[in-house]
C-alpha atoms as a PDB file:
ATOM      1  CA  UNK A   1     -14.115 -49.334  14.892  1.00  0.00           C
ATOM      2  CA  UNK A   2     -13.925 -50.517  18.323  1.00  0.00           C
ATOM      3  CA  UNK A   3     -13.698 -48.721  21.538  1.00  0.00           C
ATOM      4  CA  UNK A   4     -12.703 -50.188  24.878  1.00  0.00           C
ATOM      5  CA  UNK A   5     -12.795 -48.504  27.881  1.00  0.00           C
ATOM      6  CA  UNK A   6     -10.627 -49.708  30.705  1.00  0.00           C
ATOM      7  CA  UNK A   7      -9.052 -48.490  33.721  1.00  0.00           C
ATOM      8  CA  UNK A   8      -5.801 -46.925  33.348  1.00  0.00           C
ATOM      9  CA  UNK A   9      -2.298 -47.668  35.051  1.00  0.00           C
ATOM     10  CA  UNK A  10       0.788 -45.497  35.556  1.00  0.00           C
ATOM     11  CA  UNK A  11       1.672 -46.933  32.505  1.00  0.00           C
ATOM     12  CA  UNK A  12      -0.556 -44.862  30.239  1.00  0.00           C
ATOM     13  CA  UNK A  13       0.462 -41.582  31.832  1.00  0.00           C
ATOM     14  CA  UNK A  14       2.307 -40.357  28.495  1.00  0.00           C
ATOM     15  CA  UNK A  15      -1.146 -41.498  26.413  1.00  0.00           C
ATOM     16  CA  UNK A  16      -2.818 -39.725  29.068  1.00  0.00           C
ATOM     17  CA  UNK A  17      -1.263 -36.466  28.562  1.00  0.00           C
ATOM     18  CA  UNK A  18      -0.897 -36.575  25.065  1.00  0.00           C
ATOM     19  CA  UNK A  19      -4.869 -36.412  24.830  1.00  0.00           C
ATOM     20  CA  UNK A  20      -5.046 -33.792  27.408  1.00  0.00           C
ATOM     21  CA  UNK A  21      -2.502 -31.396  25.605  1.00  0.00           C
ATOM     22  CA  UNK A  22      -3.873 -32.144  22.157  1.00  0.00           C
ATOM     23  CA  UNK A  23      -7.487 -31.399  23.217  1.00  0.00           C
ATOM     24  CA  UNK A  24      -6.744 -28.466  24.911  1.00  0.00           C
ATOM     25  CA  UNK A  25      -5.215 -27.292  22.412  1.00  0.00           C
ATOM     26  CA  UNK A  26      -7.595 -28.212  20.018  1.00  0.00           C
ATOM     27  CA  UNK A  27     -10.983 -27.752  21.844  1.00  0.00           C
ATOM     28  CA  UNK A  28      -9.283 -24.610  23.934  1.00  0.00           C
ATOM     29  CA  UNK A  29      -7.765 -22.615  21.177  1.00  0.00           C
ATOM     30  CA  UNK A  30     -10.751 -19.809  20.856  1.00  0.00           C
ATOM     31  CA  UNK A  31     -11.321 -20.017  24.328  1.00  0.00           C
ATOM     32  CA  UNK A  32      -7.744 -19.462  26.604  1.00  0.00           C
ATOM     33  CA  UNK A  33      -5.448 -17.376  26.079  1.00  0.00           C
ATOM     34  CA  UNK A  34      -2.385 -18.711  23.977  1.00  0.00           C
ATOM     35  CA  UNK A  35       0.004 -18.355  26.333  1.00  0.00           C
ATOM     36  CA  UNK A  36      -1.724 -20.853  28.232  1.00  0.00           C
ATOM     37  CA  UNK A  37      -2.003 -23.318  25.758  1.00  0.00           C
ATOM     38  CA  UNK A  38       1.952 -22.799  24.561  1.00  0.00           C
ATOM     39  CA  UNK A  39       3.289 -23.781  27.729  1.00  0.00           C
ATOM     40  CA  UNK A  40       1.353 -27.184  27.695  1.00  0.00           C
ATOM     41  CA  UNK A  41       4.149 -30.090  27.152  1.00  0.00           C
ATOM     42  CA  UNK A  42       3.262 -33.760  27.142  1.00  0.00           C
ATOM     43  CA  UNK A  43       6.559 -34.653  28.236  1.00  0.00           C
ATOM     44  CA  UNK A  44       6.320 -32.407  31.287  1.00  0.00           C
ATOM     45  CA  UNK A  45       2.802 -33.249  32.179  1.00  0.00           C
ATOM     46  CA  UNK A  46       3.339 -37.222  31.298  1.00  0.00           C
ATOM     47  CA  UNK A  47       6.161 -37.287  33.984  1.00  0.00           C
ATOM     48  CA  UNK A  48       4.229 -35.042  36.674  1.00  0.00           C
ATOM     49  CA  UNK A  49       1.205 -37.747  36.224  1.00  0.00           C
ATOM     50  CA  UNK A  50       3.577 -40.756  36.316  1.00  0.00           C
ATOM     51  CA  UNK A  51       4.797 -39.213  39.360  1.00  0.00           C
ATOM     52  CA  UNK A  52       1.968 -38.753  41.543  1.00  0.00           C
ATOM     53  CA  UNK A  53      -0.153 -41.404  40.004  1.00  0.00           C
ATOM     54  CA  UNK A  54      -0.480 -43.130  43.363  1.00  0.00           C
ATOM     55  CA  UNK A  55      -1.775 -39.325  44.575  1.00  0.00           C
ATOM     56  CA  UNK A  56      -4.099 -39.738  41.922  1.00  0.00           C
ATOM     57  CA  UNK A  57      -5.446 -42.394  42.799  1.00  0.00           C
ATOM     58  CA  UNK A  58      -5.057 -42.800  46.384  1.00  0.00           C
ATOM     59  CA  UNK A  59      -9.160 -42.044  47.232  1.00  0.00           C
ATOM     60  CA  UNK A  60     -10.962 -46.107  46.210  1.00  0.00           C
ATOM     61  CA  UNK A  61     -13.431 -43.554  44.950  1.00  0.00           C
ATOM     62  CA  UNK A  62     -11.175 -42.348  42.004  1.00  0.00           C
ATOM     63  CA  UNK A  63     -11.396 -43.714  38.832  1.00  0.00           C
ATOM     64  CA  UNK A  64      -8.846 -43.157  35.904  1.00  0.00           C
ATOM     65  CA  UNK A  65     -10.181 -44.551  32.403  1.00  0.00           C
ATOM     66  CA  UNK A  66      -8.834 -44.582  29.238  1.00  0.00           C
ATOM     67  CA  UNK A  67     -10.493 -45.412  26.206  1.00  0.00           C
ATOM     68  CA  UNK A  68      -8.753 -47.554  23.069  1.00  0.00           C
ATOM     69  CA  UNK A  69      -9.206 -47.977  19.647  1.00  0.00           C
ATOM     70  CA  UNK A  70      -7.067 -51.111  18.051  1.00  0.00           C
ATOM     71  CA  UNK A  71      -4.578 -50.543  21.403  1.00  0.00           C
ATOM     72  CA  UNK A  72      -3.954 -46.614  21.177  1.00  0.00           C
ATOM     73  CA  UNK A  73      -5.253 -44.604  23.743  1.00  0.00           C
ATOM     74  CA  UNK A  74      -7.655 -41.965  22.362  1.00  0.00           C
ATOM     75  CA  UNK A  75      -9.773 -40.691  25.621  1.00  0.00           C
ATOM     76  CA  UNK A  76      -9.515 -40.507  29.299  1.00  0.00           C
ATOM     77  CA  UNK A  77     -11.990 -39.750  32.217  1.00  0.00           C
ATOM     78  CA  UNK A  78     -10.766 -39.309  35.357  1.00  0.00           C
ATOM     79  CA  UNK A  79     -14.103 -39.114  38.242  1.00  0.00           C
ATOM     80  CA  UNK A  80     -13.827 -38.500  42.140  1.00  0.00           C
ATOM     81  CA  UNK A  81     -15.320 -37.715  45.059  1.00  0.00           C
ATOM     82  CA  UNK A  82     -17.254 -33.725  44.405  1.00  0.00           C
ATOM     83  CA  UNK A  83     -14.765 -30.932  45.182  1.00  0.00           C
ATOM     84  CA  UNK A  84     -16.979 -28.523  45.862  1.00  0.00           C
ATOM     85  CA  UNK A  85     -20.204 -28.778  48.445  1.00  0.00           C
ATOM     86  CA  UNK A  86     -22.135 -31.137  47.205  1.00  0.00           C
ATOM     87  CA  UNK A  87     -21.849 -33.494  50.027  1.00  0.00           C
ATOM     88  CA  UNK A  88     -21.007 -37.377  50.290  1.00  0.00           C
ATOM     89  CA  UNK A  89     -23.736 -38.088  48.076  1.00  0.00           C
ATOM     90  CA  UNK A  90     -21.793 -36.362  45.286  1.00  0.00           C
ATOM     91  CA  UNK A  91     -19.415 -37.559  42.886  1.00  0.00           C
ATOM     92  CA  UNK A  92     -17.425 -35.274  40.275  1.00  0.00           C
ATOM     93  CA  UNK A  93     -16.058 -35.962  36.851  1.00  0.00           C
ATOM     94  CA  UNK A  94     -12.826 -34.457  36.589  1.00  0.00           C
ATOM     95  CA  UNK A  95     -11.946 -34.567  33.063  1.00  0.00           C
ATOM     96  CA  UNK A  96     -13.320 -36.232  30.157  1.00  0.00           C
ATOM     97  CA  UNK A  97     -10.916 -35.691  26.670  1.00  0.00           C
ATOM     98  CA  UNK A  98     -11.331 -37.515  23.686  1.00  0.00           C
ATOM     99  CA  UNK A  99      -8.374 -36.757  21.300  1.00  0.00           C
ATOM    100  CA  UNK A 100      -9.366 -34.231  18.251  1.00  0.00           C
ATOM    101  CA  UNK A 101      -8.991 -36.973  15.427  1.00  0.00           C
ATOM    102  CA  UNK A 102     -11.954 -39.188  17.475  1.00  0.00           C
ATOM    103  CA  UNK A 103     -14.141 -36.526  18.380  1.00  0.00           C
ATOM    104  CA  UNK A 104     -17.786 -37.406  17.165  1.00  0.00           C
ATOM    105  CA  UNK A 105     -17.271 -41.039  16.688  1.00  0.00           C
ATOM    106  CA  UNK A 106     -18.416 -42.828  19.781  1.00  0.00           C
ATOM    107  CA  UNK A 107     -15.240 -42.527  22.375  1.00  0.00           C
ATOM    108  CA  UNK A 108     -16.822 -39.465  24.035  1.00  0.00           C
ATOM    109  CA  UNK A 109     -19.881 -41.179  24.371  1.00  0.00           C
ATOM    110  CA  UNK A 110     -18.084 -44.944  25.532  1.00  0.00           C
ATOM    111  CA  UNK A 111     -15.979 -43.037  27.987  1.00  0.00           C
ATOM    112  CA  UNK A 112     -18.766 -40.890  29.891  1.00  0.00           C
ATOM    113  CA  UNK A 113     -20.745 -44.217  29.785  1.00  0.00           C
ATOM    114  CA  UNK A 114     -17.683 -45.566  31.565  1.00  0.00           C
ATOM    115  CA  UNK A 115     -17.561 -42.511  33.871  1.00  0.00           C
ATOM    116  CA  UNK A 116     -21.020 -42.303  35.245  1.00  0.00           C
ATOM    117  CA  UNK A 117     -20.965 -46.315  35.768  1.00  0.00           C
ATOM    118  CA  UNK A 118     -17.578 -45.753  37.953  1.00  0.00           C
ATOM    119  CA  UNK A 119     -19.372 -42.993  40.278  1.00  0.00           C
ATOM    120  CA  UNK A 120     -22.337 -45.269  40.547  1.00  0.00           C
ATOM    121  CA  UNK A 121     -20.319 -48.404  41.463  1.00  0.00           C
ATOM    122  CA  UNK A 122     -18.530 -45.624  43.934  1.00  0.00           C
ATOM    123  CA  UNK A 123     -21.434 -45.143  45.435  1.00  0.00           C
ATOM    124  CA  UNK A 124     -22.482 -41.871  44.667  1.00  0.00           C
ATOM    125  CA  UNK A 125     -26.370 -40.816  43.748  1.00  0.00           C
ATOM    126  CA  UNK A 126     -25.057 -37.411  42.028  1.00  0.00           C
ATOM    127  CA  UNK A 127     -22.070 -36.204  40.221  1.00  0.00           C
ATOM    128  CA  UNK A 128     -20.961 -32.953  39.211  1.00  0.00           C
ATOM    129  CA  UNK A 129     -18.504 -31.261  36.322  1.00  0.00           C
ATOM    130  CA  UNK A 130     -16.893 -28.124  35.605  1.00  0.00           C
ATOM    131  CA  UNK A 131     -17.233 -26.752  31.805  1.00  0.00           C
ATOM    132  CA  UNK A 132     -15.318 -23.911  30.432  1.00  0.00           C
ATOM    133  CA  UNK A 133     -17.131 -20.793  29.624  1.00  0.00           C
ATOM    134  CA  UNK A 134     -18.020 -20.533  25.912  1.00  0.00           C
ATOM    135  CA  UNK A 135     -16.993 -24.141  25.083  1.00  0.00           C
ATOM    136  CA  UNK A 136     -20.011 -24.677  23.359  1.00  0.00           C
ATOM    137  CA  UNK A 137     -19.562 -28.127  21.843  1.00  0.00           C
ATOM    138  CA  UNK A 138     -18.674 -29.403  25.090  1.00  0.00           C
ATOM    139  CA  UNK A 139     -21.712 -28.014  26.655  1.00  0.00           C
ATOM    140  CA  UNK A 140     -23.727 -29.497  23.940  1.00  0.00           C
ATOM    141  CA  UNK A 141     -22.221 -32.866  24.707  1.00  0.00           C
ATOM    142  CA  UNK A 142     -22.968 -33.040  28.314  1.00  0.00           C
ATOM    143  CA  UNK A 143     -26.922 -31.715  27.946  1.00  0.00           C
ATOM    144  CA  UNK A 144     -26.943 -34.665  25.418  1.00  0.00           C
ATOM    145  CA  UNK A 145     -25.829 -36.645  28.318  1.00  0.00           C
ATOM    146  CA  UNK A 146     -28.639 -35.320  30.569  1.00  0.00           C
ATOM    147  CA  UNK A 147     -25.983 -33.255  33.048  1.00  0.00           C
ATOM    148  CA  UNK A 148     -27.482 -29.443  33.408  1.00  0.00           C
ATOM    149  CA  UNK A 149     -26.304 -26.381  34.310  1.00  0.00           C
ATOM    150  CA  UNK A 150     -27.388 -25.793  38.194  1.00  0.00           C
ATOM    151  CA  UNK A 151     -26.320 -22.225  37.949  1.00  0.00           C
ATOM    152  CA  UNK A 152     -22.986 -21.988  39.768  1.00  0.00           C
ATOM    153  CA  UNK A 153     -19.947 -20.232  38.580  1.00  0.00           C
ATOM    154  CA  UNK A 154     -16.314 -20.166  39.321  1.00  0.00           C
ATOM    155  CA  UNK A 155     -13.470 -18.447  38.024  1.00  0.00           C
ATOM    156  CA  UNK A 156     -10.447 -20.698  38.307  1.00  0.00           C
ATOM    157  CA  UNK A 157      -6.746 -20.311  38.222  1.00  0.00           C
ATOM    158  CA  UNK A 158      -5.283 -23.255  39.289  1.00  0.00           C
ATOM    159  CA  UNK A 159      -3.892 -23.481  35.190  1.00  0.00           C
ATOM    160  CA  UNK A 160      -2.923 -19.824  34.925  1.00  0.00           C
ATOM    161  CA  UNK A 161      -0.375 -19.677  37.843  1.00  0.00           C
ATOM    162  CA  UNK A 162       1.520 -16.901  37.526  1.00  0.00           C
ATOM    163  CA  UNK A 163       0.851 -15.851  33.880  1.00  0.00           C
ATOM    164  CA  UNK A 164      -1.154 -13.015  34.146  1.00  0.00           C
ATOM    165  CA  UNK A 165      -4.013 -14.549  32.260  1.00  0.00           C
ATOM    166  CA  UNK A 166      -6.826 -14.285  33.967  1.00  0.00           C
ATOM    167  CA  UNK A 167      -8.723 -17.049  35.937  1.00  0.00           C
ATOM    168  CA  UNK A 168     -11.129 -19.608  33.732  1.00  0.00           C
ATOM    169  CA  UNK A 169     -15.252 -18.704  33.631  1.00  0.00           C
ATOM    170  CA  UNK A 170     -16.084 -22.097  34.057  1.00  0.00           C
ATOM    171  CA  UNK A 171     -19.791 -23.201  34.614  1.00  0.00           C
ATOM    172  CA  UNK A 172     -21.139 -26.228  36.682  1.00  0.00           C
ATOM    173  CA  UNK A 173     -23.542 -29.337  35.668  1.00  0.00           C
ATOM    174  CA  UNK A 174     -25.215 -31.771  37.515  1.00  0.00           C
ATOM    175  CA  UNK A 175     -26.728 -35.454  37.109  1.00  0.00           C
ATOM    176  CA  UNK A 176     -28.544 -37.411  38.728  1.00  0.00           C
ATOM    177  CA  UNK A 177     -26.807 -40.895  38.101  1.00  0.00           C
ATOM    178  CA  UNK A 178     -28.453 -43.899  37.133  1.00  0.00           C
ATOM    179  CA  UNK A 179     -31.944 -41.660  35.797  1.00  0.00           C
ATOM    180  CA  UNK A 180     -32.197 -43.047  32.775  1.00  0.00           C
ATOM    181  CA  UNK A 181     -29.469 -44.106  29.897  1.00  0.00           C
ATOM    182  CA  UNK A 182     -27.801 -40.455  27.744  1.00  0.00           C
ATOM    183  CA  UNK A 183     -28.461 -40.252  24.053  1.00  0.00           C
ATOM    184  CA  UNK A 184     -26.822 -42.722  21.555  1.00  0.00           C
ATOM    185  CA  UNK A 185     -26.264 -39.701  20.100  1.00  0.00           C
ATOM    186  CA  UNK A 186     -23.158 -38.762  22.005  1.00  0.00           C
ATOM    187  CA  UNK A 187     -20.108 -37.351  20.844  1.00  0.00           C
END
C-alpha cells in the first residue's frame, strides 16, 4: 500500500467531505451529541466546499491536501494561517481526517507529514490545532507527533448552530515546526 499526498482541487470536494462525515461520525460518535452527527450529509457539505473552494483557499498560506491510496481519496489536511493569537509566526492545522477503514496504517501519519511541511514552506516557525475534548486517540496521535497541549481551552459552536447542543470542549496543541522529524509510529 501506497499513499500519496497531494494538493487538492475543487475537484475532490465530494472525496473531501465524504472523509469528513465518515470520520466524524466514526471518531465523534462517543463524543457529540447525535443530533449533531445525524445532520452531517456529504452531499450538502460536498456542494458548500465546491462552492467556496476559492474562499478556501484564497490566503497563499492555505493548504488543502488529500491523501490517496491506488487513486481514492482516503485523508485530507487542510492548514492556515493561526486563528487565534498566536501571531504571524503561527500557522494552524485546520483539520486532519483519515477515513475509518485507513486509520492506523500510515495515511494519518503521510498526511500530517504533508501538513507540517506546507506551514513550513508557508513560512511559519509554529503551528497550532484544536482537539476535541475526550478524543483520546486523536490526542494520542498528535503527542506522537510532538504537538502538546499549551493549556488553552475553548468551547466552540460554530457546528452546533442552533441545535441546542451545547458548544464543543475542545483543547489546544502546539509545535514547534521543523524540531525534529514525529514518530514512524504515527497513525
Amino acid at each position: 500500500m501506497t499513499v500519496v499526498v497531494r494538493a487538492a482541487t475543487r475537484a475532490d470536494a465530494r472525496a473531501i467531505a465524504v472523509v469528513r462525515v465518515h470520520t466524524w461520525r466514526a471518531a465523534y460518535a462517543d463524543l457529540i451529541d447525535p443530533v449533531l452527527l445525524d445532520r452531517m450529509d456529504v452531499d450538502r457539505e460536498a456542494q458548500v466546499r465546491a462552492e467556496r473552494w476559492n474562499e478556501y483557499t484564497a490566503d497563499p498560506r492555505t493548504t488543502q491536501l488529500v491523501a490517496e491510496i491506488d487513486g481514492a481519496v482516503v485523508g485530507w489536511a487542510s492548514t492556515g494561517p493561526s486563528r487565534d493569537d498566536g501571531g504571524p509566526d503561527r500557522g494552524e492545522l485546520y483539520a486532519i481526517y483519515t477515513l475509518p477503514s485507513h486509520w492506523s496504517t500510515g495515511v494519518g501519519h503521510a498526511l500530517m507529514i504533508a501538513a507540517e511541511d506546507a506551514l513550513v514552506a508557508a513560512g511559519y516557525r509554529e503551528a497550532s490545532l484544536w482537539v476535541l475534548d475526550g478524543n483520546e486517540r486523536a490526542a494520542a496521535f498528535y503527542e506522537r507527533h510532538g504537538w502538546r497541549e499549551d493549556g488553552a481551552v475553548k468551547d466552540d459552536a460554530r457546528i452546533v448552530g442552533d441545535t441546542g447542543v451545547a458548544p464543543l470542549r475542545e483543547r489546544r496543541r502546539v509545535r514547534t515546526l521543523g524540531d525534529g522529524a514525529p514518530s514512524e509510529d504515527g497513525d
